[in-house]
Protein backbone atom coordinates (compact mmCIF):
# COMPACT_ATOMS: atom_id res chain seq x y z
CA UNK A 1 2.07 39.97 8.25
CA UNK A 2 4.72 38.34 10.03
CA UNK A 3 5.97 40.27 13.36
CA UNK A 4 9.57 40.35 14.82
CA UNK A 5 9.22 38.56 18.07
CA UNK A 6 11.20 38.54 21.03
CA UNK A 7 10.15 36.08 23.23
CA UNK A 8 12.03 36.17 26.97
CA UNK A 9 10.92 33.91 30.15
CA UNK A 10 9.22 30.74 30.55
CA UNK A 11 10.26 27.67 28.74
CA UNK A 12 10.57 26.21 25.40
CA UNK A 13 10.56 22.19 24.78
CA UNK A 14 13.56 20.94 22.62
CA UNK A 15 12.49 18.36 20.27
CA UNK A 16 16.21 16.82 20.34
CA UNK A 17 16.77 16.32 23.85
CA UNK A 18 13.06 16.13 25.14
CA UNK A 19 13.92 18.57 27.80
CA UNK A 20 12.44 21.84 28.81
CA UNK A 21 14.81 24.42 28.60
CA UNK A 22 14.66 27.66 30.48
CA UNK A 23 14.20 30.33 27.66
CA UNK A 24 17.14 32.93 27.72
CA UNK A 25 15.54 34.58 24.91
CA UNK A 26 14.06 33.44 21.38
CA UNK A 27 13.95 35.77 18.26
CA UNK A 28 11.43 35.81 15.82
CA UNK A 29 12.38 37.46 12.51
CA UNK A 30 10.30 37.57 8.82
CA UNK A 31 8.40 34.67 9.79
CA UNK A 32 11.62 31.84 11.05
CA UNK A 33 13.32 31.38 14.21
CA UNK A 34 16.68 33.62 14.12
CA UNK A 35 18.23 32.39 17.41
CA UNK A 36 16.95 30.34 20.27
CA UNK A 37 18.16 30.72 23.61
CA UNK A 38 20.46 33.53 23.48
CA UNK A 39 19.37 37.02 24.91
CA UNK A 40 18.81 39.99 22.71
CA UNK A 41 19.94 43.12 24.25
CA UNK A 42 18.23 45.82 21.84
CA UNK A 43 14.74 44.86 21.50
CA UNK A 44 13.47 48.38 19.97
CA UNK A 45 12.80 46.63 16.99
CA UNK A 46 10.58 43.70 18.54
CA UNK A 47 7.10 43.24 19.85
CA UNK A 48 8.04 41.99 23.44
CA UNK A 49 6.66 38.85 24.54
CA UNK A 50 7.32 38.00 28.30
CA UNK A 51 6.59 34.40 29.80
CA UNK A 52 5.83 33.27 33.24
CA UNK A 53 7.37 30.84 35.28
CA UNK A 54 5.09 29.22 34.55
CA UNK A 55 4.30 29.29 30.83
CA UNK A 56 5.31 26.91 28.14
CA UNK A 57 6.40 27.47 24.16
CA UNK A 58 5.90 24.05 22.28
CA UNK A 59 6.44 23.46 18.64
CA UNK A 60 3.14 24.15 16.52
CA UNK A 61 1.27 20.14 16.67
CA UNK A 62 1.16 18.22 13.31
CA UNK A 63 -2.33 16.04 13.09
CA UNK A 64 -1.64 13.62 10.10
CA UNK A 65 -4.99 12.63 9.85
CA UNK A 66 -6.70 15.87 10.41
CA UNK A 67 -9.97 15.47 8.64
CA UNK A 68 -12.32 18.53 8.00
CA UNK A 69 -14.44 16.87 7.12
CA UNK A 70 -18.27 16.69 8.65
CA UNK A 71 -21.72 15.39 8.24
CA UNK A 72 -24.94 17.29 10.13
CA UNK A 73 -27.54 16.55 7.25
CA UNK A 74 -26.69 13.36 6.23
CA UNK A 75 -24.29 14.26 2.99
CA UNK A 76 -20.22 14.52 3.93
CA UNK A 77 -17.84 17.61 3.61
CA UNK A 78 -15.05 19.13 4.37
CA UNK A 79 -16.11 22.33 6.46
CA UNK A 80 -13.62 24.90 6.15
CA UNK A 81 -14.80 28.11 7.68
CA UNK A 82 -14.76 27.62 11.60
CA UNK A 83 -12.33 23.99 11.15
CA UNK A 84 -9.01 25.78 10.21
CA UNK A 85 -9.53 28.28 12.76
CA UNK A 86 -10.73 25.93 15.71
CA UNK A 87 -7.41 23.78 14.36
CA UNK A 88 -4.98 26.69 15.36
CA UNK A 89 -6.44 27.78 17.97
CA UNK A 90 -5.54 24.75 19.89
CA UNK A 91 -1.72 25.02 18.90
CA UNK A 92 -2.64 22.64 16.01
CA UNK A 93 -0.49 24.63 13.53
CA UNK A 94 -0.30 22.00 10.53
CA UNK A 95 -2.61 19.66 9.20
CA UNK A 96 -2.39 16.83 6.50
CA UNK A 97 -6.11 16.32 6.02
CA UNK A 98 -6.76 12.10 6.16
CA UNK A 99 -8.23 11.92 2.48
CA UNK A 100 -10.64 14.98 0.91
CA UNK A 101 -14.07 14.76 -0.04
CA UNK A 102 -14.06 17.76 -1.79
CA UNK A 103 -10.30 18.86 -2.73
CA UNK A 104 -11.35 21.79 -5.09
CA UNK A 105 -12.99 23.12 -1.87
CA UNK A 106 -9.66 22.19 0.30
CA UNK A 107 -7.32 23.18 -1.90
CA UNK A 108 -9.54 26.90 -1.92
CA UNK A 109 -9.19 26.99 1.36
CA UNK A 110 -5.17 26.05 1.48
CA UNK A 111 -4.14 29.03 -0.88
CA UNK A 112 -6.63 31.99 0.83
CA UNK A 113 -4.69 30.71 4.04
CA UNK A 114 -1.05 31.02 2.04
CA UNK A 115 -2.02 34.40 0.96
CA UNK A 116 -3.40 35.26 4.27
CA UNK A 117 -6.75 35.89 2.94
CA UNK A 118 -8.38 33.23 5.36
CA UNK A 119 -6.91 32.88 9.05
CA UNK A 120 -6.20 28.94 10.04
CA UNK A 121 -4.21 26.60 10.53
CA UNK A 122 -1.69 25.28 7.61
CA UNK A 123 -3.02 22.71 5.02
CA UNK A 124 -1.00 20.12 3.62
CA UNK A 125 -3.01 19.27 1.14
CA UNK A 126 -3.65 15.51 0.45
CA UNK A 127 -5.93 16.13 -2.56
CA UNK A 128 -8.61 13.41 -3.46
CA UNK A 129 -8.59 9.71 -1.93
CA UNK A 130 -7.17 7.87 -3.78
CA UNK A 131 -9.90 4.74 -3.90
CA UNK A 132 -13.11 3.90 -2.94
CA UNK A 133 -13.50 6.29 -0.04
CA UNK A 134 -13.55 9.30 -2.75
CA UNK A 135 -17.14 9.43 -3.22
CA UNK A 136 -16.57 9.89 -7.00
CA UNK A 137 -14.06 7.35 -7.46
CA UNK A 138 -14.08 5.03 -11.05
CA UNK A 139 -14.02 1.66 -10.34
CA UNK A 140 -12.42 0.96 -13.67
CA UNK A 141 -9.56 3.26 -12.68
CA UNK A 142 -6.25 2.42 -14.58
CA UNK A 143 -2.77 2.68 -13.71
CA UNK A 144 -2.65 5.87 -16.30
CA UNK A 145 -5.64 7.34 -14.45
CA UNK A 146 -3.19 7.02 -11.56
CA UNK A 147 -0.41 8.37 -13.23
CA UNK A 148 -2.40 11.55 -14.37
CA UNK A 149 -4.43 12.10 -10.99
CA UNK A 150 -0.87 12.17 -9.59
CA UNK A 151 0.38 14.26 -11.81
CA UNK A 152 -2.50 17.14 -11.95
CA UNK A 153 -2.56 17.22 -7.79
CA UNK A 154 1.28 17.35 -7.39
CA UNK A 155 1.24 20.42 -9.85
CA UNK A 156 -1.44 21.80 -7.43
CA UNK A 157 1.23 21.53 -4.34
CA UNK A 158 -0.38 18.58 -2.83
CA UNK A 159 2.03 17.39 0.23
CA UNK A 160 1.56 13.94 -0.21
CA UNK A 161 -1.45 11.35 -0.90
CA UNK A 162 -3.90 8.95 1.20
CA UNK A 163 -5.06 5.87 -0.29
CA UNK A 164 -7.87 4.00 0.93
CA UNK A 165 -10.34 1.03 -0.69
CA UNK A 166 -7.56 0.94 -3.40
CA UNK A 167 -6.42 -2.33 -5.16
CA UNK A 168 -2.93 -4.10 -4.84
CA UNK A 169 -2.06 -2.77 -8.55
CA UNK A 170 -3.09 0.78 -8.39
CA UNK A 171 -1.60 1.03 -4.96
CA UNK A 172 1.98 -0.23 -6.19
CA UNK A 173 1.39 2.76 -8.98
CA UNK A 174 0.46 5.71 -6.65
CA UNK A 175 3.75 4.97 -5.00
CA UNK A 176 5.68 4.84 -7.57
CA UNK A 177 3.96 8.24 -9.41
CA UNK A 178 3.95 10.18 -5.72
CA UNK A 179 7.64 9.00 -5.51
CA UNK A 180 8.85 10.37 -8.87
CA UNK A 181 6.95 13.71 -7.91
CA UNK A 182 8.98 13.74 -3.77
CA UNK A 183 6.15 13.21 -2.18
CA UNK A 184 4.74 10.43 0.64
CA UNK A 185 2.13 8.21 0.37
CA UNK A 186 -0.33 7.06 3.20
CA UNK A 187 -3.02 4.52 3.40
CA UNK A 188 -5.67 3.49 5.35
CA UNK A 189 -5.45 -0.41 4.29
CA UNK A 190 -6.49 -3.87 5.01
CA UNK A 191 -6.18 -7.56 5.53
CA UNK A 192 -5.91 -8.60 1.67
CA UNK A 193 -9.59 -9.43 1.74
CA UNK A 194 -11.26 -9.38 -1.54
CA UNK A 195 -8.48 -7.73 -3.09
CA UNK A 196 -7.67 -4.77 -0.38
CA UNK A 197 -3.71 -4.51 0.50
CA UNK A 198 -2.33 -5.63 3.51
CA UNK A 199 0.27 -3.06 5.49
CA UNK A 200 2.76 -5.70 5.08
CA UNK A 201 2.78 -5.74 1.48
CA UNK A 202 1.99 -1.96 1.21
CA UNK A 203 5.24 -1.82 3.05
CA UNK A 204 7.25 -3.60 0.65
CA UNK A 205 5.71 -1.58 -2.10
CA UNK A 206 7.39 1.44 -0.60
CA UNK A 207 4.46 3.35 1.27
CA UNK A 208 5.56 5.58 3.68
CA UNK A 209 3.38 5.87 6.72
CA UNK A 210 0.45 3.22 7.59
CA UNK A 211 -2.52 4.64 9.27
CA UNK A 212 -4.58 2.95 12.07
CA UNK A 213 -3.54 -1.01 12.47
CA UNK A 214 -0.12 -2.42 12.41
CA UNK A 215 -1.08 -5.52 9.74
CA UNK A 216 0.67 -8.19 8.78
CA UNK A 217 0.67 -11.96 9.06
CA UNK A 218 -1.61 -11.70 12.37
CA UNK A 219 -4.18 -10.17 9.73
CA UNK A 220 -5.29 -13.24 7.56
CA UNK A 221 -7.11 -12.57 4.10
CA UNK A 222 -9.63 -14.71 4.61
CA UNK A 223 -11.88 -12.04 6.55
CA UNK A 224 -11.81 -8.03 6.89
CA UNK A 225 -8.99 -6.34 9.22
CA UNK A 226 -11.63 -5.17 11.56
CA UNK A 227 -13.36 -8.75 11.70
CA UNK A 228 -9.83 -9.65 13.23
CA UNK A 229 -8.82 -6.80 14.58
CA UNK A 230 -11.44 -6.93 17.71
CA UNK A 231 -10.51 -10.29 18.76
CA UNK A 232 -6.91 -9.93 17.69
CA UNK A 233 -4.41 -12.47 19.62
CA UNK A 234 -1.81 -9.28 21.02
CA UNK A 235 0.51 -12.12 22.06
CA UNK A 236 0.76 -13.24 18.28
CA UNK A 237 4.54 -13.31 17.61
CA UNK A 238 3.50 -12.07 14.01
CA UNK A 239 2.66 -8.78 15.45
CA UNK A 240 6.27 -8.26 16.66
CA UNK A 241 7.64 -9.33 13.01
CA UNK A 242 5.22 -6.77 11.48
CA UNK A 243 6.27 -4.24 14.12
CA UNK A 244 9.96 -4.80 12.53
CA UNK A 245 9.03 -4.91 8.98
CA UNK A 246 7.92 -1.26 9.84
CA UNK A 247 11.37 0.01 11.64
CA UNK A 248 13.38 -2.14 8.67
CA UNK A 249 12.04 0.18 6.40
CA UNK A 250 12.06 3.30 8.03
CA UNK A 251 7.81 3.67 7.94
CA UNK A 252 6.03 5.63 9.89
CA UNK A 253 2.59 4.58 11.81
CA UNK A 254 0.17 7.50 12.30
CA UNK A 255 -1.22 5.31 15.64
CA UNK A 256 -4.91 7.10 15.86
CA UNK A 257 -5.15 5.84 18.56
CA UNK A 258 -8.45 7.76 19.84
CA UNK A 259 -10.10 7.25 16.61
CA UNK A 260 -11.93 4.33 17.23
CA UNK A 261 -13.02 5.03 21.51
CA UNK A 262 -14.94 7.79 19.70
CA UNK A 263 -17.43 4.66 18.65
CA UNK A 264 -16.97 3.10 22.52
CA UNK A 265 -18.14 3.84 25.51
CA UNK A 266 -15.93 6.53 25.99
CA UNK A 267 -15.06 6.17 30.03
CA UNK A 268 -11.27 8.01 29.23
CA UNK A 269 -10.40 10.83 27.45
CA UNK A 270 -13.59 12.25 26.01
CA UNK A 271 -14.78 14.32 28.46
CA UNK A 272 -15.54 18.12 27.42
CA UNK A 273 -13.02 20.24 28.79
CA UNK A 274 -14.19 23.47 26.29
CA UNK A 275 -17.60 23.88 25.26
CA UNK A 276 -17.28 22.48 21.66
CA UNK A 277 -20.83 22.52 20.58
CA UNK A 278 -20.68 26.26 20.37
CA UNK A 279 -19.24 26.59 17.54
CA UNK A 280 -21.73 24.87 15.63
CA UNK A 281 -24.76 26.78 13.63
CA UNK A 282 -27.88 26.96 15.84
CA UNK A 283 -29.71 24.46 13.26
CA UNK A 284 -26.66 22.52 13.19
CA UNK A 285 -26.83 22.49 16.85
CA UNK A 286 -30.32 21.31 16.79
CA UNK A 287 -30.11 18.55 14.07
CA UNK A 288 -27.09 17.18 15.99
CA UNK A 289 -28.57 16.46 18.87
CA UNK A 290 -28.01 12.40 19.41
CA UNK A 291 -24.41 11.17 20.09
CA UNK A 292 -22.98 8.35 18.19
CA UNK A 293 -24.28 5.10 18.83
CA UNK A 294 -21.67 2.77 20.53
CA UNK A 295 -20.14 -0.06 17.94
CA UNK A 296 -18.84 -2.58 20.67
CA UNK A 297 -16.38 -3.87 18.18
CA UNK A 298 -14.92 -0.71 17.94
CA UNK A 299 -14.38 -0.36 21.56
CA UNK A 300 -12.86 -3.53 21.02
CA UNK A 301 -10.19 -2.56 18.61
CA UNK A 302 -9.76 0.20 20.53
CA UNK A 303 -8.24 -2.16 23.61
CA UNK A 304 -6.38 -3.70 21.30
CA UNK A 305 -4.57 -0.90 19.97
CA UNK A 306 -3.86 0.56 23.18
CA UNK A 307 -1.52 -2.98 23.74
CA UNK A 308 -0.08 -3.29 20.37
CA UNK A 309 0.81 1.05 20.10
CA UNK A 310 2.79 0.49 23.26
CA UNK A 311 4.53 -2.45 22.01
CA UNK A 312 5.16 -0.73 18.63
CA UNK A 313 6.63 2.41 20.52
CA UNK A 314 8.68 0.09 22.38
CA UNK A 315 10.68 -1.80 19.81
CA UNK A 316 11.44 1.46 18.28
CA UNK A 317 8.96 2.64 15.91
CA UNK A 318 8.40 5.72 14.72
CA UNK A 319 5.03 7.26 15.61
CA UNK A 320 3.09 9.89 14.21
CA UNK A 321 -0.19 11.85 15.65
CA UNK A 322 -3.34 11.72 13.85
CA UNK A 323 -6.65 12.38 14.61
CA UNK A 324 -8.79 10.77 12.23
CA UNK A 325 -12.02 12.17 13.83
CA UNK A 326 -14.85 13.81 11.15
CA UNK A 327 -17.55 15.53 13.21
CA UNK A 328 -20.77 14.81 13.13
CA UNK A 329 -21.91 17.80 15.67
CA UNK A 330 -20.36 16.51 19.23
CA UNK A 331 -16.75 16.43 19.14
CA UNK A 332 -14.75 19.19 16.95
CA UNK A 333 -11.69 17.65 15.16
CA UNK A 334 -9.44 20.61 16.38
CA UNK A 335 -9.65 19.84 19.83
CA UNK A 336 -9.18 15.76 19.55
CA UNK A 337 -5.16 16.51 19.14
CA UNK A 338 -4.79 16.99 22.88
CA UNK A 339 -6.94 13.81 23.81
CA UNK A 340 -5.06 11.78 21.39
CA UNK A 341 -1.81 12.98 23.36
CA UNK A 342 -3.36 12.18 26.76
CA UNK A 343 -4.35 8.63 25.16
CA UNK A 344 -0.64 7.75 24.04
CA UNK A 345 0.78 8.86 27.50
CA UNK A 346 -1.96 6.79 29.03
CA UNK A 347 -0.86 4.00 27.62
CA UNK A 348 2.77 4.19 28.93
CA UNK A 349 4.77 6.04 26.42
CA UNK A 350 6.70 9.40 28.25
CA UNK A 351 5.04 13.21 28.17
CA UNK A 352 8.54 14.03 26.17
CA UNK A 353 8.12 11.76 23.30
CA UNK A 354 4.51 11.74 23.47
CA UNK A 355 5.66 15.80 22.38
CA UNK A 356 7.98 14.22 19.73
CA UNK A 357 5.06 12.22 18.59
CA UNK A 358 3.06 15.32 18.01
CA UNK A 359 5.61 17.94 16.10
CA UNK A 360 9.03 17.00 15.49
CA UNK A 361 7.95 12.90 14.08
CA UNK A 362 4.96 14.70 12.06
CA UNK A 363 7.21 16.96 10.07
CA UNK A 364 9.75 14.14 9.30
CA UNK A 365 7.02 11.83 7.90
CA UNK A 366 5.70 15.08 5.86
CA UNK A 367 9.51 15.58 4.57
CA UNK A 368 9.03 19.01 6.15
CA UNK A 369 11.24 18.74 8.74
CA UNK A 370 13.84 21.41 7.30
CA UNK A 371 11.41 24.27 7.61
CA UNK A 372 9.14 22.40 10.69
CA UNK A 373 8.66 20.35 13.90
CA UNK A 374 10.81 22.28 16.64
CA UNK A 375 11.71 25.73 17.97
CA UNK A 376 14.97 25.37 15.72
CA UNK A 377 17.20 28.42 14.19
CA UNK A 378 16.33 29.06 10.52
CA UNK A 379 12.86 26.70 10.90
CA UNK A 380 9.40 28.77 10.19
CA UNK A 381 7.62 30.22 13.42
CA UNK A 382 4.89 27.96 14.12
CA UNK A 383 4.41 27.62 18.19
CA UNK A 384 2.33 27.57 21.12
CA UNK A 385 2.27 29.12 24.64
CA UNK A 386 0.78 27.38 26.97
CA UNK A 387 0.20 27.53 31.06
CA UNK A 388 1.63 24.66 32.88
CA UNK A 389 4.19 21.79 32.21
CA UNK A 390 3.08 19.22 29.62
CA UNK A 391 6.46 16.96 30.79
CA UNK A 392 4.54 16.72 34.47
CA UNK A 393 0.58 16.70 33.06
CA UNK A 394 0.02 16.04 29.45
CA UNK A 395 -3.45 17.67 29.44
CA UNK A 396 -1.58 21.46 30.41
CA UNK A 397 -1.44 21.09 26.15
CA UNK A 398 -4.91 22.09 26.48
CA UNK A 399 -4.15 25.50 28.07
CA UNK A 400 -3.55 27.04 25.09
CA UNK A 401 -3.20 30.98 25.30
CA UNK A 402 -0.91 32.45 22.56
CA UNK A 403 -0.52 30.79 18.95
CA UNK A 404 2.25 31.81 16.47
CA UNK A 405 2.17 30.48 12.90
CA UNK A 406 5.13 32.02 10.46
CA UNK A 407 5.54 34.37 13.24
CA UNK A 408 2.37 35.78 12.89
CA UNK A 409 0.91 35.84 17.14
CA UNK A 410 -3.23 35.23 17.63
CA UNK A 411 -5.07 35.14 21.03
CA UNK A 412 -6.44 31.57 20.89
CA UNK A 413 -9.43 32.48 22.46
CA UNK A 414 -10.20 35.13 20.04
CA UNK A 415 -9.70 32.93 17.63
CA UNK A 416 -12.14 30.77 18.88
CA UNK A 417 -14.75 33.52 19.58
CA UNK A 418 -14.50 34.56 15.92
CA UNK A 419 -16.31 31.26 14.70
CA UNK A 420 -18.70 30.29 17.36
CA UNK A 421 -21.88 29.76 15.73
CA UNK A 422 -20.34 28.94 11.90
CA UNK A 423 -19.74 25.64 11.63
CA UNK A 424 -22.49 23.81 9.83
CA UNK A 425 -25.64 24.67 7.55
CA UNK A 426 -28.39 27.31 9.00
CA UNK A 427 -30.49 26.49 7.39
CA UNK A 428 -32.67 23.13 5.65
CA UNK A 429 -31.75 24.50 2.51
CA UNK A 430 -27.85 26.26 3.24
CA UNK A 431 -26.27 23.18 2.08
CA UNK A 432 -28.02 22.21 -0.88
């Protein structure tokens, strides 16, 4: 159950102004913010939470590409016993997984969590792929099929869809069927290769958020985005007129920045702060051994999107954080939140809106920005404490202590001793 809060000392960041304001007081009532910044005299009726100098309350983090998905024995899945835990346990309060392998199994998982049944963070359920990516995907899908799939996962409370390996035509129709139902649409796209869509023209359609790479005319269709994307030209005047078609139309690029360095040679931002193999099964721990093998064109697109993130950020374009990392037994998605926030500061945008990046910009671009996103009056409870300023060091994110979600407080590392040793199969035969 929700707790009545009163939360005195320390300071809270304010999504508006990108300051950090000394807290005077916030109250926590029935799950929502009832006033920020204004002392409460009679606390009898509150569980008292006092802040040091010291300590930090940020707005719960959105990952937009928040995948639960791993693979230890070869077969993918979307793990969802230790994942939504490890999630909110690092402040990551809300997740919009990037596409679902298994969505029955999600969407499980989503309502024990709404009923409180299941501790972890929220889900915002994207429901199936929509395209190739879905293992069980028909390749003689019709717009209809479209139109139903739509239908049946929007009546399931779906908060939006992901599209990826998906034709020009369908793509035009999941649009237009998410639309009708008030809900966004995100893809993970292409060049207009052998009939994949290119952001650009996605964009026209009316998506509303493009994951990964920017697009456009510096993307040709006669070869694969990634085939250009590793020796991209970043002084291409085309990527500029892309980077506008974006603001024009008021799309959103979930930058995943990190995604792709997970493939490189991984010299920044991967180190192991936590011990993050710990939470795996002790045979999932043992058939997990090897690290990924280094793809040098990824580490290649990597560079490039470092240059072309920055120059997107800078023309005024609207960011969002994702992820986008599945495990495969070295790296637990949960924690990648706070490296993909020390990977956007690295590359030159400010601690403050690298902070805007991660709540406030991923509730807009999840419409749920009237209930989400900041420490707000009338907004749900969803926060972190933390120890040390994130404005001065981004990586004080990391120092995550207390966790609030609808008002409800956890000890992070409780909630990270509660699945160490769960994620993954223990046996040959558990998974089968």
């Amino acid at each position: 159950m929700a707790q009545n809060l009163y939360i005195k000392g320390g300071h809270y960041f304010d999504t508006e102004t990108g300051a950090m304001i000394e807290n005077n007081g916030i109250v926590i009532r029935s799950g929502k913010f009832v006033s920020v910044n204004q002392r409460l005299d009679n606390t009898e009726e509150y569980e008292v939470v006092t802040l040091s100098d010291d300590q930090y309350l940020l707005p719960g983090i959105f990952d937009l590409h928040a995948h639960y998905r791993v693979t230890f024995d070869g077969v993918r899945r979307d793990e969802v016993e230790a994942n939504p835990v490890i999630f909110l346990a690092n402040g990551v309060t809300s997740t919009f997984p990037g596409g679902e392998i298994q969505p029955e199994v999600m969407l499980e998982a989503r309502r024990k969590i709404d009923r409180g049944e299941k501790v972890g963070a929220r889900i915002h359920s994207s429901g199936p792929y929509f395209g190739t990516a879905f293992p069980a995907w028909n390749r003689g899908t019709t717009i209809q099929d479209i139109y139903d799939k739509v239908d049946k996962w929007a009546e399931l409370g779906v908060a939006g869809f992901k599209a990826k390996g998906i034709s020009p035509v369908l793509l035009k129709a999941l649009i237009e069927r998410a639309h009708m139902h008030g809900l966004p649409v995100t893809g993970h796209l292409g060049s207009g290769f052998r009939n994949t869509v290119n952001p650009r023209d996605a964009i026209t359609m009316g998506i509303d958020r493009i994951e990964h790479f920017l697009g456009g005319d510096a993307l040709p269709n006669t070869q694969s985005a990634y085939a250009t994307l590793q020796n991209l030209d970043t002084s291409d005047p085309a990527i500029d007129k892309q980077i506008d078609h974006f603001i024009q139309n008021g799309v959103f690029f979930d930058a995943t920045l990190t995604a792709y360095g997970y493939y490189g040679h991984r010299e920044s931002f991967y180190d192991y702060w936590h011990d993050e193999r710990k939470y795996l099964t002790p045979y999932a721990f043992e058939i997990t051994k090897e690290t990924r093998q280094e793809l040098g064109m990824f580490q290649k697109i990597f560079d490039v999107k470092k240059v072309t993130i920055k120059r997107y950020f800078d023309k005024g374009g609207k960011i969002t954080l994702g992820t986008d990392h599945p495990s495969v037994g070295e790296f637990i998605p949960g924690f990648s939140a706070h490296r993909e926030m020390e990977a956007l500061v690295s590359i030159g945008i400010p601690n403050a809106d690298v902070l805007k990046i991660a709540t406030i910009n991923g509730a807009t671009a999840l419409r749920k920005s009237d209930i989400l996103g900041s420490i707000s009056v009338s907004k749900l409870a969803d926060a972190f404490i933390i120890t040390g300023n994130p404005l001065e060091e981004i990586t004080n994110t990391r120092n995550v202590s207390v966790v609030i979600k609808g008002g409800k407080v956890y000890d992070a590392k409780a909630l990270l001793k509660s699945v160490e040793g769960k994620m993954g199969p223990k046996s040959e035969t558990d998974w089968k």
